[in-house]
Structures are given as C-alpha cells and as structure tokens.
Protein backbone atom coordinates (compact mmCIF):
# COMPACT_ATOMS: atom_id res chain seq x y z
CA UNK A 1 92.89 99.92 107.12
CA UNK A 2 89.86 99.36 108.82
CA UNK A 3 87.77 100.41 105.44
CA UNK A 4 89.78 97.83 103.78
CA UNK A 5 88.97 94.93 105.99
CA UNK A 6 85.04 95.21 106.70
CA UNK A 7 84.19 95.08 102.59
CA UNK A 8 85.46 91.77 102.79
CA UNK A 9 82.29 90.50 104.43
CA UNK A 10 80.21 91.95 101.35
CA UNK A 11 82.15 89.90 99.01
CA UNK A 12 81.61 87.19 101.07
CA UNK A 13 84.46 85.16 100.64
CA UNK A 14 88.48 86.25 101.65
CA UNK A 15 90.31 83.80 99.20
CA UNK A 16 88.25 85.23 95.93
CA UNK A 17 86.62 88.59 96.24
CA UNK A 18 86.51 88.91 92.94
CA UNK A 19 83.92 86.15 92.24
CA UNK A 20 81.37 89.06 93.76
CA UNK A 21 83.28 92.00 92.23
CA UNK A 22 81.04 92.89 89.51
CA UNK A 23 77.98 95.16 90.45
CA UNK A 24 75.37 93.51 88.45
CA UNK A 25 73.75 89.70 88.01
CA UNK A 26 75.81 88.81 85.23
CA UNK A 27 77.48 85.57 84.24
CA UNK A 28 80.91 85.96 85.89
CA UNK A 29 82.65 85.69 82.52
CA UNK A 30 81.11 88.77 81.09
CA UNK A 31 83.07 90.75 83.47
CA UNK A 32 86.24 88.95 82.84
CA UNK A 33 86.51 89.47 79.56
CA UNK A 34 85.78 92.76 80.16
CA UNK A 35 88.37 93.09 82.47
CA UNK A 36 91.22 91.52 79.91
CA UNK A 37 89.55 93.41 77.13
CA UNK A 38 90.05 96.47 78.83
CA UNK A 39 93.71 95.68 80.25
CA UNK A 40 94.82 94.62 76.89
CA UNK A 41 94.08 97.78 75.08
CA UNK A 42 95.38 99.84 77.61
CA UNK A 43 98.47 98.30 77.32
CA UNK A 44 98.28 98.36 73.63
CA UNK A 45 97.48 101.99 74.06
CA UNK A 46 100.59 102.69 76.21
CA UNK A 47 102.75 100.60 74.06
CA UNK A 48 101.68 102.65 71.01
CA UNK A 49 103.14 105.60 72.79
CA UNK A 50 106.40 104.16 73.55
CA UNK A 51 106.87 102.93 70.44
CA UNK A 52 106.11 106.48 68.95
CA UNK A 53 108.64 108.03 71.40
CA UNK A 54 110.68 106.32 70.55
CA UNK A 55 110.41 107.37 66.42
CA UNK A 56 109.30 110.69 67.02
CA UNK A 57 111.44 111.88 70.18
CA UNK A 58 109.73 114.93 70.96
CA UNK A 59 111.71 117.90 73.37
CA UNK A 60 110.91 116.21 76.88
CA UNK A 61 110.69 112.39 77.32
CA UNK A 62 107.30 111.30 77.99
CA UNK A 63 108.25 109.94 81.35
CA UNK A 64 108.10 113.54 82.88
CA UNK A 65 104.30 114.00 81.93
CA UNK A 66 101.33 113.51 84.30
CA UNK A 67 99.40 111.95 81.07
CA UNK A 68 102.21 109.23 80.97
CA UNK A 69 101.88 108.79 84.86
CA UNK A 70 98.38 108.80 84.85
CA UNK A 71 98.04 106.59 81.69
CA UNK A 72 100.81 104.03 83.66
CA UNK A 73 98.64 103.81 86.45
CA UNK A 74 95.56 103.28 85.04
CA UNK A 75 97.41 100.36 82.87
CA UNK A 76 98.78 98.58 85.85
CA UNK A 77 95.51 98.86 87.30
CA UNK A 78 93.29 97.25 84.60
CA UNK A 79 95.63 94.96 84.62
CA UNK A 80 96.00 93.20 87.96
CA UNK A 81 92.49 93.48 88.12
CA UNK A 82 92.06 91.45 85.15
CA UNK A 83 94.86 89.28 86.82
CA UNK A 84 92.80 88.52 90.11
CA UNK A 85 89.78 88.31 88.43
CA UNK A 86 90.87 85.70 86.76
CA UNK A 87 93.12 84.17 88.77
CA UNK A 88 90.16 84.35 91.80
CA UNK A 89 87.26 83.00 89.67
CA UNK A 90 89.49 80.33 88.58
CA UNK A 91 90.55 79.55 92.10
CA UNK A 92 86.61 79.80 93.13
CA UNK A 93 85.55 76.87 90.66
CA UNK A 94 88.43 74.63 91.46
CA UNK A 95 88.32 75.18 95.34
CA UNK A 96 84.71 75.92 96.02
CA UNK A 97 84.63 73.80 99.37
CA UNK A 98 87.59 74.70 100.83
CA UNK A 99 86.71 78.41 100.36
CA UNK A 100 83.15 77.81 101.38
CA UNK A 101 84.78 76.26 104.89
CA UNK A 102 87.25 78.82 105.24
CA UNK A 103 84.72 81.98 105.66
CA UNK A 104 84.79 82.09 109.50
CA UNK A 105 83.57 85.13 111.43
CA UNK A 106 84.17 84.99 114.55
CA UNK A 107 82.34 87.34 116.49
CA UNK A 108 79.91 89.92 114.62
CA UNK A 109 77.92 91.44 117.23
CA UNK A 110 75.76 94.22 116.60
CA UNK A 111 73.06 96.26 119.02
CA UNK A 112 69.92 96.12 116.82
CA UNK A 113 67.60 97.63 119.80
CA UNK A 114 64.64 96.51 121.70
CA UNK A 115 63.52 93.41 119.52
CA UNK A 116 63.15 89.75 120.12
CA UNK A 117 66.28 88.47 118.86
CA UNK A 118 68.78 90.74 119.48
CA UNK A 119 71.79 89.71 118.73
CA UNK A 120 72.96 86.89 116.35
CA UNK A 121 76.48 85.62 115.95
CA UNK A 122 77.38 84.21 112.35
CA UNK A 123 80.07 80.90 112.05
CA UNK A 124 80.34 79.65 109.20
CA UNK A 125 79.04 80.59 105.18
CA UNK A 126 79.13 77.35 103.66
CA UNK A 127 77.44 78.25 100.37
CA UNK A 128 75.89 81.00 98.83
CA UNK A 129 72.79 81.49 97.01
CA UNK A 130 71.58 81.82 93.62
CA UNK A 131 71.24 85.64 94.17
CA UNK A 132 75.63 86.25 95.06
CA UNK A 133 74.69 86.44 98.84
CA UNK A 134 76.63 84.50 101.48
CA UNK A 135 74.09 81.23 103.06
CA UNK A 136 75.16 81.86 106.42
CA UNK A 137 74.53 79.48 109.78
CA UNK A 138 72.72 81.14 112.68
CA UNK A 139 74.66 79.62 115.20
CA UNK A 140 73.45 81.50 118.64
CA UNK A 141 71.02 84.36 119.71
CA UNK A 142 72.76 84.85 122.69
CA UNK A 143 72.43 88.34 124.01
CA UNK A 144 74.75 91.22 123.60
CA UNK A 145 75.46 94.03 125.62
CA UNK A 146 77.81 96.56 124.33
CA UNK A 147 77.45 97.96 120.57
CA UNK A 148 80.28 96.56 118.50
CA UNK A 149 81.34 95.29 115.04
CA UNK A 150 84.39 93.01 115.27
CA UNK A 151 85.71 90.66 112.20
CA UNK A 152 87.97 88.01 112.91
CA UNK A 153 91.57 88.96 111.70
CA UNK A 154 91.07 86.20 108.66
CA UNK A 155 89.03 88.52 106.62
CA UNK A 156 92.03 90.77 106.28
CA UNK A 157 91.72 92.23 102.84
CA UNK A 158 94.87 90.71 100.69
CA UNK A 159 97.13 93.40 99.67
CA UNK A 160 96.40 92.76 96.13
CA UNK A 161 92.88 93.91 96.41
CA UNK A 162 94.04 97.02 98.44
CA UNK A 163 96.88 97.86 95.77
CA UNK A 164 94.26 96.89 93.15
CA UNK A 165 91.57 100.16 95.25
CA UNK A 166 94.56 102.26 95.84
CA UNK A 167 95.56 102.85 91.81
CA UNK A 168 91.52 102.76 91.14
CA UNK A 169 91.16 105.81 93.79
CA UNK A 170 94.28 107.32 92.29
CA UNK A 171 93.24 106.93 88.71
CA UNK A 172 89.35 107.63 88.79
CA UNK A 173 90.03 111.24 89.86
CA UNK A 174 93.25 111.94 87.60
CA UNK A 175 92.06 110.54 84.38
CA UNK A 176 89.47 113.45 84.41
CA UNK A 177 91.86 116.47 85.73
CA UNK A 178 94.38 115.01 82.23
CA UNK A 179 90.99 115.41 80.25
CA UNK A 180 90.23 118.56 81.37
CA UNK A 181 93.75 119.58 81.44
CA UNK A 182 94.09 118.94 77.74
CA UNK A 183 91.33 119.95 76.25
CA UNK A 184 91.19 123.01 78.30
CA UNK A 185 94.78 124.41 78.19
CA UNK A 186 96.86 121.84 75.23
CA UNK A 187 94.64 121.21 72.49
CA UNK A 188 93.46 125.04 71.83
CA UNK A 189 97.16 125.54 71.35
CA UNK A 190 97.51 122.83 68.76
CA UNK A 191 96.24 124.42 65.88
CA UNK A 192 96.36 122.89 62.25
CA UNK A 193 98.32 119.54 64.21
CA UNK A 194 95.62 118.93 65.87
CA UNK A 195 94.95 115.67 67.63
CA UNK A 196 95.96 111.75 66.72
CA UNK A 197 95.11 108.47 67.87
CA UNK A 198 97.76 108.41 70.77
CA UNK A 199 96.52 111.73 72.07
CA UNK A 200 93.07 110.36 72.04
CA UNK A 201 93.89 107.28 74.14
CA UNK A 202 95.63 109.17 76.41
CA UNK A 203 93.67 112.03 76.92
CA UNK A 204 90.09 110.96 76.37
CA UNK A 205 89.10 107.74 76.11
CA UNK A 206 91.10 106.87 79.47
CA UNK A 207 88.60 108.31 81.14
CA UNK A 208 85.99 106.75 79.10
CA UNK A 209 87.30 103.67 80.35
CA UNK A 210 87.40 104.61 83.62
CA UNK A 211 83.37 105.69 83.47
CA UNK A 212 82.92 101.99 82.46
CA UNK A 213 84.51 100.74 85.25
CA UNK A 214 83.32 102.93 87.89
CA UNK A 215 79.71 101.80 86.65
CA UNK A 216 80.44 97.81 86.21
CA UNK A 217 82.85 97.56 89.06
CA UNK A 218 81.10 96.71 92.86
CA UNK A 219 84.58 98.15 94.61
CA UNK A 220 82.99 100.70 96.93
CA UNK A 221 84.27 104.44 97.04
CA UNK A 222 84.80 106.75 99.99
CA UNK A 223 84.47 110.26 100.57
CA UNK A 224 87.92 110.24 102.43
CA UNK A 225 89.83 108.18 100.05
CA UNK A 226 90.40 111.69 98.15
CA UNK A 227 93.45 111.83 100.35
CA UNK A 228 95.36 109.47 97.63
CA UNK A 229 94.87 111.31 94.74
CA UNK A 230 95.28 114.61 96.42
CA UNK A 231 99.12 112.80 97.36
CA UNK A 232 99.54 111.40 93.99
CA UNK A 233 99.13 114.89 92.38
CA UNK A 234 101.55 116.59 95.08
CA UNK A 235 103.94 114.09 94.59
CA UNK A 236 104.06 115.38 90.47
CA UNK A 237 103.95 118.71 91.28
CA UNK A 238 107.52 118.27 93.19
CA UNK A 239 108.59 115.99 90.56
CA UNK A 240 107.70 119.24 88.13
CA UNK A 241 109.29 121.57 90.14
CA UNK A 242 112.35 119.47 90.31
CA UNK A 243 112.59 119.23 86.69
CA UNK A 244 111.78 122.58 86.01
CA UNK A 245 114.84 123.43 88.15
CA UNK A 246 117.21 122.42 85.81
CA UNK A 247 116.34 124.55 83.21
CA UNK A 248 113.80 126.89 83.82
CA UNK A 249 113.47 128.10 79.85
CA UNK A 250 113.22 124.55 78.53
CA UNK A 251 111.55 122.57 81.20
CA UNK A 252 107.92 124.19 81.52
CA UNK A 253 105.45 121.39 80.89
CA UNK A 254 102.46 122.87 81.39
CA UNK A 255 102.69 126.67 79.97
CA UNK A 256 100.13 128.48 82.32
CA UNK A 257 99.29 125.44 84.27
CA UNK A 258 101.93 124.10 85.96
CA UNK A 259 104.64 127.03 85.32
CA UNK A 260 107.22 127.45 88.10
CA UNK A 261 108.12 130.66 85.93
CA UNK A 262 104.69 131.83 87.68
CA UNK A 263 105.05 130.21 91.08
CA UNK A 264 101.19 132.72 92.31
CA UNK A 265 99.57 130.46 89.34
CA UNK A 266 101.31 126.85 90.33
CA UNK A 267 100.54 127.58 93.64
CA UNK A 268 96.88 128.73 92.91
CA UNK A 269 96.28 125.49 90.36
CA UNK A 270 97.75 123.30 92.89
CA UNK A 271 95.33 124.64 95.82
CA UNK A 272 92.34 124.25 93.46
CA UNK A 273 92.73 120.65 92.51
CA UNK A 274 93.74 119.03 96.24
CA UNK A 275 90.85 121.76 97.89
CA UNK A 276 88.18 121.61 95.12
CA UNK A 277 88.54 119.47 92.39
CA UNK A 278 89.98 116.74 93.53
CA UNK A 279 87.40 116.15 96.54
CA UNK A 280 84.73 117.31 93.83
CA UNK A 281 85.74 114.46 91.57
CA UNK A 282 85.87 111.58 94.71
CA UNK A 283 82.34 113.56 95.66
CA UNK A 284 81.10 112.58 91.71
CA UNK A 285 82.50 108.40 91.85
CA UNK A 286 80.80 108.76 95.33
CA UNK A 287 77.44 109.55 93.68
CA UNK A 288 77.77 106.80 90.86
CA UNK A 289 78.86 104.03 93.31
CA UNK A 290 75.75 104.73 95.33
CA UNK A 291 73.33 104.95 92.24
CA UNK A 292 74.60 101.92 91.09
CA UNK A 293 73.47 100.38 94.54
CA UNK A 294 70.19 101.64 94.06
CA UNK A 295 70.01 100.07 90.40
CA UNK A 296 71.51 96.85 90.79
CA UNK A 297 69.04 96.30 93.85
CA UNK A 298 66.14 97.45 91.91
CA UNK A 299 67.11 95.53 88.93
C-alpha cells in the first residue's frame, strides 16, 4: 500500500485530498459539479437500463453481462467521488485550521548529494499558497546519513480514496475493452435493430466519460496497477464459465468471444487482454496522466 500512502503528501492535506484532486487551476467548484454532473447521469444511465429490463426482459438478465458490471462500477465510482469531493471541500472550508495543524510529517529525509544543505526535515504545513502547494516550515537542516523516505503513519491514505483508485484502475481499462468489444464483435451482428440510447450509454459514451476524467482528474496512474483490472476481468471470465455451465446451448454471451463452446478461442481472448491489452490500456492512462503533468505545469 505503499503507492497509496506517499500521494498523500502531493495532496497536501490527509483529512481532504480532494481539495487538490483536480489537475488544473480551476475554482474548486468547477470540478464538483463536474463530478455530480457526471455521477448523476451515470446513474440515470444505469437506471434507464433497469427500468428497460425490466419491460423488455430480454433471454439473459443483464446482471450476467460484463457491460452491466463494467457500467456498475464505473457508477459507484463517479459517485463516491462526487461524494468525497464534496463532502472533503466542504469539510476543507469549515475546518481549514484544524486541517492546516493536523499535516504533520514526521521525518522526510532524503540524500540530495554533495550540496550545502543537505538534508531538511519538514513539521508542520500550516497553509498553503495561492498556487495549491503546501507552505511548509523548515524546521532543521540537520544532516542525514542514510538515503530514506519515511512518512509518518498519519498520512495513511483513507480507504475511501483507495476504494475510490481501485474502481478508477478497474474501470479506465474495461470501459474501452466493452467499446471495443461491441463495436467489434455485437453491433456488426445487429443489423436493421441497430443501436439505441441505452446501448450508447453503455457501450460508448462510458468511455467518453472516462477520457474526461482521466484528463481532469490529478489521481496518479501506475504501470503496475494493471494487476486489478487484469483480476477484475478473470474474475468474469469464471463467472462466464460458470454460467455457461448450466446450459451450454443457451448461455453463450459472447458468440466468438467469450464461447466456452470454443474453450482454444476463450482461452486465446482471455490471454490477449490480461498479456496485451490490458497492460496496453494501463500503458495509454499512463501516457495521459503524465502529459497532463507536463500541461498543467506549463499552463
């Protein structure tokens, strides 16, 4: 959990991360309102669905689709971000000097090389500064020996903000693999139906939303972090192959995706998105999160 704890010092406070969570100099409301905007019609969007499920039962229950799953996920996770945003930027205002006085680091010592102060060790942040940063005390120059980064245990990251990067890691990745999914193997075999509004939410403007986010949001993204949605999507595969179990005419989802019938082409689609896609995809969200660096400090 290491990568968990350390971002905390970037967005500077522990009690509301999310007052810095926002990648560019904007009035902090602008992003909140994005954030509801987007959690209400994501839920809207979902709800539709239900609703037409329910009407319209179709020969599977949507429940055993990776568009619902992925579509659920990506709900619950535009929403409790929108929850903590608010909820955080709310607390921020109200509480500013007791948050302000509660930023302690400890110890932060760090080998910088041969120059005249070597070594610092930071307090206390008691404000910060017009620009987002933390106005930190200087407290000693005391030299350091050994090459070390050590946070005190209070800048723990809360395990909202961790559930909060968890579902983004999870549904960054998989709302692209549905897109492609659909439009490469579902929507040819539509025909005259073709698409509605419902299929549209689900399918393609999820990931439209998640492009926004992945360019607003300042939640960093690791290479390694692929891991989660490489266990997500092996954790529907067995759910698949469960299903299919039961009645192996009737229960194929995904005709020449995800077909148990043809366990060399399950296998083979499975290998390609945890070894290939999957990493890919993590590899692209890597390459936005660090242009957006660039940008907002050029900007």
């Amino acid at each position: 959990m290491h990568e968990y704890r350390i971002i905390f010092v970037r967005f500077l406070t522990v009690l509301v991360p999310y007052s810095n969570e926002y990648r560019w100099r904007w009035n902090p409301w602008i992003f909140i309102v994005y954030r509801l905007l987007a959690a209400f019609y994501s839920t809207g969007s979902l709800f539709a669905v239900i609703v037409t499920s329910i009407l319209e039962p179709g020969d599977h229950s949507i429940m055993v689709y990776l568009t619902i799953w992925t579509y659920i996920i990506l709900t619950l996770y535009l929403v409790l971000a929108a929850i903590v945003a608010l909820f955080c930027h709310i607390y921020m205002d109200t509480h500013r000097n007791e948050v302000s006085n509660s930023i302690l680091v400890h110890s932060l010592h760090i080998k910088t090389g041969p120059l005249d102060n070597k070594s610092f060790i930071v307090e206390e942040a008691t404000s910060t500064t017009s620009s987002g940063q933390a106005d930190v005390r200087i407290v000693s120059s005391d030299p350091i020996i050994n090459s070390s980064l050590s946070i005190s245990s209070s800048l723990n990251l809360p395990w909202y903000m961790k559930l909060t990067w968890l579902l983004a890691n999870i549904v960054y990745v998989f709302a692209f693999i549905v897109t492609i999914i659909y439009f490469t193997a579902v929507y040819p075999t539509l025909g005259m139906a073709g698409t509605n509004m419902n299929d549209l939410n689900m399918h393609a403007f999820n990931t439209l939303l998640v492009l926004i986010d992945s360019v607003i949001v300042a939640r960093p993204v690791r290479l390694l972090h692929f891991v989660n949605p490489v266990i997500y999507g092996l954790l529907y595969c067995a759910f698949s192959a469960i299903y299919w179990s039961a009645d192996k005419t009737r229960n194929v989802l995904y005709k020449n995706v995800l077909d148990w019938n043809q366990p060399g082409i399950a296998i083979g689609v499975m290998a390609g998105l945890a070894l290939v896609v999957i990493p890919l995809l993590q590899f692209m969200h890597f390459l936005i999160f660090r242009l957006r660096l660039y940008l907002s400090e050029k900007l």
